[in-house]
N, C-alpha and C. Protein backbone atom coordinates (compact mmCIF):
# COMPACT_ATOMS: atom_id res chain seq x y z
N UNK A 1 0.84 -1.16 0.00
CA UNK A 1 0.00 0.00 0.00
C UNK A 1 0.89 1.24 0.00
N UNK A 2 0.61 2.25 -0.61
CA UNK A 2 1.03 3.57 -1.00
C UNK A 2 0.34 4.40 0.25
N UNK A 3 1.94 5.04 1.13
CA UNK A 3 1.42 6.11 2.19
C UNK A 3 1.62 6.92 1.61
N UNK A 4 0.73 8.18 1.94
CA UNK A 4 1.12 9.62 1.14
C UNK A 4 0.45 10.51 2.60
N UNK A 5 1.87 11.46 2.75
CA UNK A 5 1.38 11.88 4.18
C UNK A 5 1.15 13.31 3.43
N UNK A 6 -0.14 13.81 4.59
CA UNK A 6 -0.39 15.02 4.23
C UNK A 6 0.75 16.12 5.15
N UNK A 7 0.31 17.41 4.51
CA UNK A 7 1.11 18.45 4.79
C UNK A 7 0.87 18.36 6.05
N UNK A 8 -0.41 18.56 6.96
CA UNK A 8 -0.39 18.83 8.24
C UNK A 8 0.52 17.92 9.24
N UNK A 9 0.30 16.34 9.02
CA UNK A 9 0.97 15.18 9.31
C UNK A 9 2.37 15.70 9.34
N UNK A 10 2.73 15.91 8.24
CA UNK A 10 4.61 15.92 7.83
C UNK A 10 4.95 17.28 8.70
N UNK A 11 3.99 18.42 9.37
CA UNK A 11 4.94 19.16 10.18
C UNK A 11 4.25 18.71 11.63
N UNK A 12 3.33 17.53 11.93
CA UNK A 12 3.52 16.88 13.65
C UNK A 12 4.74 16.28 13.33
N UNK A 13 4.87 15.55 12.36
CA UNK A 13 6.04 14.96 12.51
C UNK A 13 7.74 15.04 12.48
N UNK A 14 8.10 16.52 11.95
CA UNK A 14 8.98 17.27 12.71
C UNK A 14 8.44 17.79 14.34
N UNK A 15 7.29 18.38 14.31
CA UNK A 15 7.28 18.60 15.51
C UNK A 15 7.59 17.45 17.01
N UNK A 16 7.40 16.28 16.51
CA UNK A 16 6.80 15.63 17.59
C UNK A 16 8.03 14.21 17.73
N UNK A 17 9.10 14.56 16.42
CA UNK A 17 10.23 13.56 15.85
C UNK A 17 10.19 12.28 15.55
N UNK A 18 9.04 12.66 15.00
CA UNK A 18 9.18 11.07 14.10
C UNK A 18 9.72 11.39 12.46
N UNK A 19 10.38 10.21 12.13
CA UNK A 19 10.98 10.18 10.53
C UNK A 19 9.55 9.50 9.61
N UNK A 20 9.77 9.48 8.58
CA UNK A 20 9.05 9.15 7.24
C UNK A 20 8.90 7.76 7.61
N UNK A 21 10.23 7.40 7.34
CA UNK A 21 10.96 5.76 7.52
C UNK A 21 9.71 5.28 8.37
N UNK A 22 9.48 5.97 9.88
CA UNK A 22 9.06 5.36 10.62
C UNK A 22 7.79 5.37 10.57
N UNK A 23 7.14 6.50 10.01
CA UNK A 23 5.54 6.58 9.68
C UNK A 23 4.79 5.42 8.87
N UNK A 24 6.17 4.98 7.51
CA UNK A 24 6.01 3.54 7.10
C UNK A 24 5.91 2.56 7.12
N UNK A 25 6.62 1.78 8.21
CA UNK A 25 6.77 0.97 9.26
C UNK A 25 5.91 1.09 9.82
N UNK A 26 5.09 1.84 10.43
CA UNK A 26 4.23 2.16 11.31
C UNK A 26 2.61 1.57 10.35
N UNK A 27 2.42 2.07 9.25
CA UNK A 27 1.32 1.44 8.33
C UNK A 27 1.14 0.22 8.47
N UNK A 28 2.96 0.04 7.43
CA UNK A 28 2.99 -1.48 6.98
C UNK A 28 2.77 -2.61 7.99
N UNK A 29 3.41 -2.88 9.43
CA UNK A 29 3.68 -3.28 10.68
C UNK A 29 2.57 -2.91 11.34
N UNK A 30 2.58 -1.98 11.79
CA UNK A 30 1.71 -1.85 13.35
C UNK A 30 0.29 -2.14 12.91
N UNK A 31 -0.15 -2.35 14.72
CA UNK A 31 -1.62 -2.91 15.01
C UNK A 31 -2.55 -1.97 14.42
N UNK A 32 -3.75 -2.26 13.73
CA UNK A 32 -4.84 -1.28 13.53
C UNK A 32 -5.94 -1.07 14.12
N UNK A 33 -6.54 -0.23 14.14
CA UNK A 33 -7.64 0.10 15.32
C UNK A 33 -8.60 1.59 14.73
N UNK A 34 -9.74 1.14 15.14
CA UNK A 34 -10.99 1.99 14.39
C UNK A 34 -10.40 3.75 15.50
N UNK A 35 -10.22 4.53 14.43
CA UNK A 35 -10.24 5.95 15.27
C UNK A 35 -11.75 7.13 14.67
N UNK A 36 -11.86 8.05 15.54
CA UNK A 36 -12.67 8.84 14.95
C UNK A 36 -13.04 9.58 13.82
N UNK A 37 -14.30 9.59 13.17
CA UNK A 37 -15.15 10.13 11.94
C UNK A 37 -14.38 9.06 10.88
N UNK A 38 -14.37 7.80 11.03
CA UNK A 38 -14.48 6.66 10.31
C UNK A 38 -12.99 6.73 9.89
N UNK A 39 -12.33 7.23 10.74
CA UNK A 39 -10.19 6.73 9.66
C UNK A 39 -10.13 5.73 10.19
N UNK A 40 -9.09 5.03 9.96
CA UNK A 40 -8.09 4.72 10.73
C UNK A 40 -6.98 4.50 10.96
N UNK A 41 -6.35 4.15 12.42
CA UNK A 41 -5.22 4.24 13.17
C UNK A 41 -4.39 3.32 13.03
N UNK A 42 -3.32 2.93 12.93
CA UNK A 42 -1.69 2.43 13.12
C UNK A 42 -1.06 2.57 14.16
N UNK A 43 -0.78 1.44 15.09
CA UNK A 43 -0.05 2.21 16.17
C UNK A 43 1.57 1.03 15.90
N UNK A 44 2.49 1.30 16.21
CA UNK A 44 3.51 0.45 16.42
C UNK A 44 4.37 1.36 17.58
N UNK A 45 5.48 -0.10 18.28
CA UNK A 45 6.65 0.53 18.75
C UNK A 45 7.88 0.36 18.29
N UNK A 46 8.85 1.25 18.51
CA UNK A 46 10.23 1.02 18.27
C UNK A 46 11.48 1.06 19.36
N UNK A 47 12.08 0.18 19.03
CA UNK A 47 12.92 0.12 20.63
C UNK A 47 14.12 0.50 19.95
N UNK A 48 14.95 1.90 21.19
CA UNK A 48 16.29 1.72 20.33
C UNK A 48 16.53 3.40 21.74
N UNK A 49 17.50 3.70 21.27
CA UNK A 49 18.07 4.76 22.48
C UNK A 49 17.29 6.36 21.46
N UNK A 50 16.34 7.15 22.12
CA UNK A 50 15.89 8.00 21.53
C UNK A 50 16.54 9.09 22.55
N UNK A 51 16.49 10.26 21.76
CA UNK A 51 16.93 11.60 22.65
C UNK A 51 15.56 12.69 22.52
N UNK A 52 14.96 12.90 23.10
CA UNK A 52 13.81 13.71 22.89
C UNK A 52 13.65 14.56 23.71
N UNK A 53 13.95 16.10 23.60
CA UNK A 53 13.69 17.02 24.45
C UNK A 53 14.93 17.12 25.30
N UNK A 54 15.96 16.68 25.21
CA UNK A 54 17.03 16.29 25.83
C UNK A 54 17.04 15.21 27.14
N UNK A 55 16.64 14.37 26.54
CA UNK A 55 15.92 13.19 27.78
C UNK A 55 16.13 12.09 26.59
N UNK A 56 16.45 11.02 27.66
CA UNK A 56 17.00 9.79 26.71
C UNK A 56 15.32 8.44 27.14
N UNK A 57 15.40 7.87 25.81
CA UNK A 57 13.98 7.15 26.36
C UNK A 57 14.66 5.62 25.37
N UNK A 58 14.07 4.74 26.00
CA UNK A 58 14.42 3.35 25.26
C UNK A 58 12.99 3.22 23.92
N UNK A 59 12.03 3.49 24.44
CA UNK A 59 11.10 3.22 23.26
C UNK A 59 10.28 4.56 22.88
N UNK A 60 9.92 4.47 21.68
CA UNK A 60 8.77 5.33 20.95
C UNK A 60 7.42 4.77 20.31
N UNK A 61 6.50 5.34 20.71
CA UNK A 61 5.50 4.75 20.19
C UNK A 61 4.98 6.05 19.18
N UNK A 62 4.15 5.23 17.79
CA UNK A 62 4.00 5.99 16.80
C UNK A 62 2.42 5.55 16.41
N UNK A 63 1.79 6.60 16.59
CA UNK A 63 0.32 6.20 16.38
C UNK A 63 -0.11 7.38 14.89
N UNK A 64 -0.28 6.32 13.64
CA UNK A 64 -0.70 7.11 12.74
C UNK A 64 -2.41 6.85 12.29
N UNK A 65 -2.97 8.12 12.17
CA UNK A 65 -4.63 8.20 11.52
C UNK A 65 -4.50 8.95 10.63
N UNK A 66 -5.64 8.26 9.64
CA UNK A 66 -5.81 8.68 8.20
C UNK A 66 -6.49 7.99 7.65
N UNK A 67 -6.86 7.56 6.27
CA UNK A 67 -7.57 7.27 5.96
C UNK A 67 -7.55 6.54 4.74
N UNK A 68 -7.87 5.43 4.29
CA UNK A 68 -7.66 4.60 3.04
C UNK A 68 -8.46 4.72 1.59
N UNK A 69 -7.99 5.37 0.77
CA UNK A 69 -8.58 5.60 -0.76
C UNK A 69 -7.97 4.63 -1.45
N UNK A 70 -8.76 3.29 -1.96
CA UNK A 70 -8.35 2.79 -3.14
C UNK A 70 -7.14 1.83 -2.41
N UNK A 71 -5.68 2.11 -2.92
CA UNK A 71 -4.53 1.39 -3.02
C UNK A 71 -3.60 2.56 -1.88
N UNK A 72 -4.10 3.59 -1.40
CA UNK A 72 -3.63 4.34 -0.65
C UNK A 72 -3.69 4.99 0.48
N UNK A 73 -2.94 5.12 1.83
CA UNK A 73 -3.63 5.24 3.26
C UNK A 73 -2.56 6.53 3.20
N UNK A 74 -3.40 7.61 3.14
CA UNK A 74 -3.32 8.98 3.66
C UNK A 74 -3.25 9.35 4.98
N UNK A 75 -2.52 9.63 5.43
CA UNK A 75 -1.60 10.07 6.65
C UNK A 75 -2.38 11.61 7.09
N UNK A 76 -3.32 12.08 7.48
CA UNK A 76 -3.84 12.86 8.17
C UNK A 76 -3.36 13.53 9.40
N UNK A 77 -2.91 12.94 10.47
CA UNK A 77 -2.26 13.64 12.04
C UNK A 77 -1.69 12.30 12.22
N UNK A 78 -0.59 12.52 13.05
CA UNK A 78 -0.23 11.48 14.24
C UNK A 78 0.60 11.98 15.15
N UNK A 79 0.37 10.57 16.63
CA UNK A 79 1.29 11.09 17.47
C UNK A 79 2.82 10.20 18.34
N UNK A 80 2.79 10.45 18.87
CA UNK A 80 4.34 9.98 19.25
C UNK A 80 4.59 10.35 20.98
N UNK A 81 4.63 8.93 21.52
CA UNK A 81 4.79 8.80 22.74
C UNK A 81 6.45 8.29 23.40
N UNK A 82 7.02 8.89 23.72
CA UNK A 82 8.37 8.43 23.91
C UNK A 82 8.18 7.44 25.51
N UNK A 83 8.87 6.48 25.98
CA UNK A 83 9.18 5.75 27.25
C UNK A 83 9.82 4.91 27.43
């Protein structure tokens, strides 16, 4: 399946530090789950040494919503839980 993230998505995701890479992974891989006004959600984790905010965390969690047209899941908002 073809992700195509929207504009709003691609600046949480500087904001909030998640990569592309990982928004993909996050589709392809992670668990799915019904989110609000009919999208839906992606959640996965990643384990590895993160620096966020200047604070070191072993895992990130990446929860993407959006929505599926056809052959393609549009990337709408997501968020990002570091621990």
């Amino acid at each position: 399946m073809k992700v195509i993230i929207h504009p709003h998505a691609r600046e949480r995701m500087i904001e909030r530090g998640a990569t592309e890479e990982e928004v993909n992974k996050t589709v392809e891989y992670g668990e799915s789950f019904p989110a609000k006004y009919g999208r839906i959600g992606f959640r996965h984790n990643f384990s590895n040494d993160f620096n966020w905010r200047n604070k070191k965390y072993k895992n990130k969690q990446i929860e993407v919503i959006g929505v599926q047209e056809n052959d393609e899941f549009i990337v709408v908002t997501l968020i990002v839980k570091y621990f």
